[in-house]
PDB file of N, CA and C in Angstrom:
ATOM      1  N   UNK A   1      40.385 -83.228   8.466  1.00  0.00           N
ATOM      2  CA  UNK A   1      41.509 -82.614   7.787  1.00  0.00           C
ATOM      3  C   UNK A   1      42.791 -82.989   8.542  1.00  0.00           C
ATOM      4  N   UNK A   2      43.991 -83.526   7.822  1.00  0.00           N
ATOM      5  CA  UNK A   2      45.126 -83.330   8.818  1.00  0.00           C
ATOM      6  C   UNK A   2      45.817 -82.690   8.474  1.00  0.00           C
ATOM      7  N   UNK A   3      46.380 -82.768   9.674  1.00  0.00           N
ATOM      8  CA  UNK A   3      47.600 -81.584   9.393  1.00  0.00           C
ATOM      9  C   UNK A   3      49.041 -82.368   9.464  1.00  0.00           C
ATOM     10  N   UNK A   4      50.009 -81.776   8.456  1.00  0.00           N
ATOM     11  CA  UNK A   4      51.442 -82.316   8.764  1.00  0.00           C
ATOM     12  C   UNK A   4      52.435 -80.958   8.366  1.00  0.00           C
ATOM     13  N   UNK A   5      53.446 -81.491   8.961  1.00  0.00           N
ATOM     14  CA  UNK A   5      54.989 -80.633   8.582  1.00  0.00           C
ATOM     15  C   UNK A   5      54.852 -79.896   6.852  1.00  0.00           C
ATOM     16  N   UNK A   6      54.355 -80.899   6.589  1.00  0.00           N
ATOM     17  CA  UNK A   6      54.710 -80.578   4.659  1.00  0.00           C
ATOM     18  C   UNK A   6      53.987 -79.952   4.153  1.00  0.00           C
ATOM     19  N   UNK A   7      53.054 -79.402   4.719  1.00  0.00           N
ATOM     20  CA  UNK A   7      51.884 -78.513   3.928  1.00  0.00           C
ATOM     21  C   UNK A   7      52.065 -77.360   4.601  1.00  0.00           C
ATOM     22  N   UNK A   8      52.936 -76.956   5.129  1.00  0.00           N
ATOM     23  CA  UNK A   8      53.220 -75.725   5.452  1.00  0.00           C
ATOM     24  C   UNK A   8      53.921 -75.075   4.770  1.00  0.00           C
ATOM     25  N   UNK A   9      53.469 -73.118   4.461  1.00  0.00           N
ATOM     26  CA  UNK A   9      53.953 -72.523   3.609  1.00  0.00           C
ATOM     27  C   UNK A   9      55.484 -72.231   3.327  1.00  0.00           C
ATOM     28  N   UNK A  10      56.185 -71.752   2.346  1.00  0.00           N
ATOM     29  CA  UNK A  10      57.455 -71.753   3.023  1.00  0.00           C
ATOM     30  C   UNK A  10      57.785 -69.969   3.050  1.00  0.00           C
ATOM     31  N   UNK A  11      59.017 -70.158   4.073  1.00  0.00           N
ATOM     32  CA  UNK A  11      59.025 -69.049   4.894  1.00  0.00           C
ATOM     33  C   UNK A  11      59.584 -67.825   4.208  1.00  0.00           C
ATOM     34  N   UNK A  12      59.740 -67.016   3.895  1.00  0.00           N
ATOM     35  CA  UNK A  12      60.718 -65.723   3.105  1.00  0.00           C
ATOM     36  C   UNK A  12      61.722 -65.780   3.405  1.00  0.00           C
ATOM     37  N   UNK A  13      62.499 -66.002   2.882  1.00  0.00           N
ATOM     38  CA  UNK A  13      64.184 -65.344   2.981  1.00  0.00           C
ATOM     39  C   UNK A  13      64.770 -64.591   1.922  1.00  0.00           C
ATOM     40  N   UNK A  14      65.851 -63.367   2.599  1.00  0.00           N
ATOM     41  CA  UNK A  14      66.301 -62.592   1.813  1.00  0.00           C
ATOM     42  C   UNK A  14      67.797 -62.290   1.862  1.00  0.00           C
ATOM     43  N   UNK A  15      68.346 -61.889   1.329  1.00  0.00           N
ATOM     44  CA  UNK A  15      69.720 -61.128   1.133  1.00  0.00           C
ATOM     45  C   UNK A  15      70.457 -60.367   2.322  1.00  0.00           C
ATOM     46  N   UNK A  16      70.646 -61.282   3.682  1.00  0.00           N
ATOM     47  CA  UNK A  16      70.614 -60.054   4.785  1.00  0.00           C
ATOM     48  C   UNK A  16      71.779 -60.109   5.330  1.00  0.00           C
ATOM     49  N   UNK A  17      72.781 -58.941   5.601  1.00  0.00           N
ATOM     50  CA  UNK A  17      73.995 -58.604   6.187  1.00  0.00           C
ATOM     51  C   UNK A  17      74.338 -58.531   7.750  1.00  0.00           C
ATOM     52  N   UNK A  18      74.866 -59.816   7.966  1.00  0.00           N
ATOM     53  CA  UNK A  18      75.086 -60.093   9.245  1.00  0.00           C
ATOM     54  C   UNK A  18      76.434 -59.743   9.695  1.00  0.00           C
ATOM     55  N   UNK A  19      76.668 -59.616  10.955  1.00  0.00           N
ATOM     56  CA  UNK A  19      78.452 -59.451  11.086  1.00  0.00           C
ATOM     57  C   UNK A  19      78.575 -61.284  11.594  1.00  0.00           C
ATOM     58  N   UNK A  20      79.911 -62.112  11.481  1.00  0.00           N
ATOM     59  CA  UNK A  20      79.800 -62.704  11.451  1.00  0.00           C
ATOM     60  C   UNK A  20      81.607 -62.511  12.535  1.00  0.00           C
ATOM     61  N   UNK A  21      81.559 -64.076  13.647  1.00  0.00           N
ATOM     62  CA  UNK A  21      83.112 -63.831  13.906  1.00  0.00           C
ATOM     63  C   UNK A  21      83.940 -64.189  13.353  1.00  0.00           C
ATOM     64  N   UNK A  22      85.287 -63.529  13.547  1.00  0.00           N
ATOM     65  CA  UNK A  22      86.642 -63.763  12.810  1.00  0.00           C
ATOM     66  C   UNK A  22      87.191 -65.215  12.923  1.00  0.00           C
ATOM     67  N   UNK A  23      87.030 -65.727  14.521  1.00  0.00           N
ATOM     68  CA  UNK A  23      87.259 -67.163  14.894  1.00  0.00           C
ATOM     69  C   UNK A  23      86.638 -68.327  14.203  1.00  0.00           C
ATOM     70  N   UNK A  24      88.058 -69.166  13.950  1.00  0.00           N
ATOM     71  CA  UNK A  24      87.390 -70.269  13.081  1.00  0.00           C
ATOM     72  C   UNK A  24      86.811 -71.312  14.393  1.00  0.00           C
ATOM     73  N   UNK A  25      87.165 -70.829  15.389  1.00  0.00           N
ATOM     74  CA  UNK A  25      86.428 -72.095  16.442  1.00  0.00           C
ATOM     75  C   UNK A  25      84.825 -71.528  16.831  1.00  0.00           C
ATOM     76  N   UNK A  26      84.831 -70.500  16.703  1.00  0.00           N
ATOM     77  CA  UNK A  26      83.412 -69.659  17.136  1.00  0.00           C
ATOM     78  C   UNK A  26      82.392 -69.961  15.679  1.00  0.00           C
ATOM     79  N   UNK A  27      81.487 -70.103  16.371  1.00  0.00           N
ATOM     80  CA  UNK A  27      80.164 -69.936  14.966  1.00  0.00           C
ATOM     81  C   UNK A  27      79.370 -69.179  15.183  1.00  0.00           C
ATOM     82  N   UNK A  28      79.575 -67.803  16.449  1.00  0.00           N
ATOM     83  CA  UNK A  28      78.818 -67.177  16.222  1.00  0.00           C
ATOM     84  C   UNK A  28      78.420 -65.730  15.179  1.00  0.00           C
ATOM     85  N   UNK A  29      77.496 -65.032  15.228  1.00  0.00           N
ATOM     86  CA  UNK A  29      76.832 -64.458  14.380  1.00  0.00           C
ATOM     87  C   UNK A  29      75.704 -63.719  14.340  1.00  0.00           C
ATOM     88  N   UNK A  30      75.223 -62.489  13.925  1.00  0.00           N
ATOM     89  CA  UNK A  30      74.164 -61.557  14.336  1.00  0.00           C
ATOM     90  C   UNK A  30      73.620 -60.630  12.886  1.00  0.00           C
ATOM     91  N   UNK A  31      72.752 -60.644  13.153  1.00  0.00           N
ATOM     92  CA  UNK A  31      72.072 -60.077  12.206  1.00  0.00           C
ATOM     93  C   UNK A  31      73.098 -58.228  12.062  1.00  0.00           C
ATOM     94  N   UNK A  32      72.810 -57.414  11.150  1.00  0.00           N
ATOM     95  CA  UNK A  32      73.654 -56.410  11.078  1.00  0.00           C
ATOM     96  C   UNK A  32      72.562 -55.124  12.097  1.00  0.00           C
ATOM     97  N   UNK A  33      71.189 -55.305  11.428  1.00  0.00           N
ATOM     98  CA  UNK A  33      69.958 -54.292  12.407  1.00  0.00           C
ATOM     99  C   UNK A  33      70.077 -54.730  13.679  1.00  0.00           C
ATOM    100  N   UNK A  34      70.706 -55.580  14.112  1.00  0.00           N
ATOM    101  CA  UNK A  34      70.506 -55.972  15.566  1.00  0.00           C
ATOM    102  C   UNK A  34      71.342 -56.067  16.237  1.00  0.00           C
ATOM    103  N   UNK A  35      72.579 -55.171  15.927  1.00  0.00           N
ATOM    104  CA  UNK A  35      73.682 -54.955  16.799  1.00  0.00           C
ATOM    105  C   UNK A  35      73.567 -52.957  16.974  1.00  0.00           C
ATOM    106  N   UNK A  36      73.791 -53.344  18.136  1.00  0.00           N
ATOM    107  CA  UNK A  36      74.042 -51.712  18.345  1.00  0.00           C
ATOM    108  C   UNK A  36      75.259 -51.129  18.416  1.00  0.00           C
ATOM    109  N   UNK A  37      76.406 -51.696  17.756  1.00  0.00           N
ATOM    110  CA  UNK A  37      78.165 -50.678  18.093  1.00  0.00           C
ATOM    111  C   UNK A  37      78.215 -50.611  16.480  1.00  0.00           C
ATOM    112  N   UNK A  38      78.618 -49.933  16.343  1.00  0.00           N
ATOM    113  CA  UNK A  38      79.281 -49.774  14.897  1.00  0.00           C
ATOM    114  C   UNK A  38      80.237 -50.827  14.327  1.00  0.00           C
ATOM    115  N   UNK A  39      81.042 -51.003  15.555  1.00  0.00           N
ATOM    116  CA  UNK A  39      81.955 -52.786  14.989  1.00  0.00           C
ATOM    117  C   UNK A  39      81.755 -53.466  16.049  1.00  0.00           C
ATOM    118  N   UNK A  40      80.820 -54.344  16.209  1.00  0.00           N
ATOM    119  CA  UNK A  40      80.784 -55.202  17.105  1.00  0.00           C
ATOM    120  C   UNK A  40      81.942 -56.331  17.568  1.00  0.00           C
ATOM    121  N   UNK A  41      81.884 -56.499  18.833  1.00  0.00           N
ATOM    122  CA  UNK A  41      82.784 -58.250  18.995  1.00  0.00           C
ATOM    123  C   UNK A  41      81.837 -59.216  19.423  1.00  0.00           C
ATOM    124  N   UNK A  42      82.013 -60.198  19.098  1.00  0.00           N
ATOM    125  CA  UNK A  42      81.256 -61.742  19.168  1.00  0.00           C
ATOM    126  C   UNK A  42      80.897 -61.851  20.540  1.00  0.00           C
ATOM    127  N   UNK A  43      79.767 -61.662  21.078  1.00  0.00           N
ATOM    128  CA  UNK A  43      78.997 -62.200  21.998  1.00  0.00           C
ATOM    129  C   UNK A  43      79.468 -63.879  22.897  1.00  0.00           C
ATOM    130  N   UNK A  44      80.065 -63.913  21.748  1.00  0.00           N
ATOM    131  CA  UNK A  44      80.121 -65.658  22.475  1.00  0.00           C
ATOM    132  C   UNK A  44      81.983 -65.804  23.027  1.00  0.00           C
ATOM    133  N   UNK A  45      82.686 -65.073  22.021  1.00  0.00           N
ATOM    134  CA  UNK A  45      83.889 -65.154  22.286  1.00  0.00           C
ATOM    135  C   UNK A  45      84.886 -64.039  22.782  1.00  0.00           C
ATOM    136  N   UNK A  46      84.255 -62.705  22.028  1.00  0.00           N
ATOM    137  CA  UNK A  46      85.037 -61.915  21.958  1.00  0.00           C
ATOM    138  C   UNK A  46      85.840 -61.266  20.921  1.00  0.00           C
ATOM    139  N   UNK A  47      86.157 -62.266  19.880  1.00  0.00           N
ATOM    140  CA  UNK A  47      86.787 -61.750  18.966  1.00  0.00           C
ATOM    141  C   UNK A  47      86.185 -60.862  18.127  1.00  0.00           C
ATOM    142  N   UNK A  48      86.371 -60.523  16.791  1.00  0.00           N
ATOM    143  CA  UNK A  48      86.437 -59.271  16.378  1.00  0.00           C
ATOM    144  C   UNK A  48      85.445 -59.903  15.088  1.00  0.00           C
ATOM    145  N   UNK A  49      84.382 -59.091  14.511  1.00  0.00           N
ATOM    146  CA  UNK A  49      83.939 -59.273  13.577  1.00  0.00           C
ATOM    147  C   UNK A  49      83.602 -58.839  11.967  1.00  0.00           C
ATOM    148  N   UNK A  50      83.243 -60.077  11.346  1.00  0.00           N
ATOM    149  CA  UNK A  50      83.916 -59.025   9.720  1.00  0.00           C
ATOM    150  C   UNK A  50      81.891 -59.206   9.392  1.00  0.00           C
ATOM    151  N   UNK A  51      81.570 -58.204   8.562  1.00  0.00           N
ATOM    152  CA  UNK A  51      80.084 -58.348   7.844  1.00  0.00           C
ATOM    153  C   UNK A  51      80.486 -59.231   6.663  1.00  0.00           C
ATOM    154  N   UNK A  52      79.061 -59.917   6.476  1.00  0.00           N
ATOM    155  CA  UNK A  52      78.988 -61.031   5.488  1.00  0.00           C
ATOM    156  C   UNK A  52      77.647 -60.507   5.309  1.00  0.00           C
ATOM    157  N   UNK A  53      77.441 -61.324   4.017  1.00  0.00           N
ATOM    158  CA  UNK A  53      75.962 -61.341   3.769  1.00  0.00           C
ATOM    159  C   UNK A  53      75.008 -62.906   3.649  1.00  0.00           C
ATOM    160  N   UNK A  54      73.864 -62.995   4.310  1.00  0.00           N
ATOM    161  CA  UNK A  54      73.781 -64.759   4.109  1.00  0.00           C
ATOM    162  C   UNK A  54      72.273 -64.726   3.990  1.00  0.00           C
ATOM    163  N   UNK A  55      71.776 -65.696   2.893  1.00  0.00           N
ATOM    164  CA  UNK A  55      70.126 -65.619   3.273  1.00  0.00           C
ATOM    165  C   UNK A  55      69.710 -66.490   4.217  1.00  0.00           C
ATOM    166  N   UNK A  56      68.696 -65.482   5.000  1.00  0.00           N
ATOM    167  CA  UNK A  56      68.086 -65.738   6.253  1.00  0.00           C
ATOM    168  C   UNK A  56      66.317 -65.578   5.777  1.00  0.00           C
ATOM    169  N   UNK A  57      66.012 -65.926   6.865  1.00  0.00           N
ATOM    170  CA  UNK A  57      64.031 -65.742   6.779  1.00  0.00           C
ATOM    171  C   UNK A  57      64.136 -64.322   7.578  1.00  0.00           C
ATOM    172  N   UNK A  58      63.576 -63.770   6.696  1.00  0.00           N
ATOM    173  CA  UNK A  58      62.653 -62.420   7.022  1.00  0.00           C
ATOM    174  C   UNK A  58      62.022 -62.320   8.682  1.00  0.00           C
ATOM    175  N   UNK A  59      63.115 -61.119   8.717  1.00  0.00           N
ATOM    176  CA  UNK A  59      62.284 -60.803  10.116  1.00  0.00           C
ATOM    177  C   UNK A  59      61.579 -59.403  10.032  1.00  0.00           C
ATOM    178  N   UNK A  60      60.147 -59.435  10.600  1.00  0.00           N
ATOM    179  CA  UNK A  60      59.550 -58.240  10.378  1.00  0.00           C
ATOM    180  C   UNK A  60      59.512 -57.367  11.998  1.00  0.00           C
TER     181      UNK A  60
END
C-alpha cells in the first residue's frame, strides 16, 4: 500500500473569530478562545487589536 500527501482526509474548518492587529506591518493574530484580556494587544508588536472573523481548521 502507499502512502502519499493526497490521500489524506481533509481537515475541518469553520467560521472562527480571531482578534487580529491594527498594524499594517504586523501579521500577527490569535484565535478569540485563546486570548485571555478582554481587548488584547498583539503579542508580536504591541499594537492594538480589532476582531475579525476567518476560516480556520477546527481546534478541539
Amino acid at each position: 500500500m502507499a502512502f502519499n500527501k493526497n490521500n489524506r482526509e481533509p481537515i475541518p474548518e469553520e467560521e472562527t473569530v480571531v482578534w487580529a492587529c491594527t498594524s499594517e506591518d504586523c501579521p500577527g493574530w490569535m484565535r478569540d478562545a485563546f486570548s485571555f484580556e478582554k481587548e488584547p494587544k498583539c503579542p508580536l508588536c504591541q499594537s492594538d487589536m480589532a476582531k475579525e472573523t476567518r476560516t480556520l481548521p477546527v481546534v478541539e
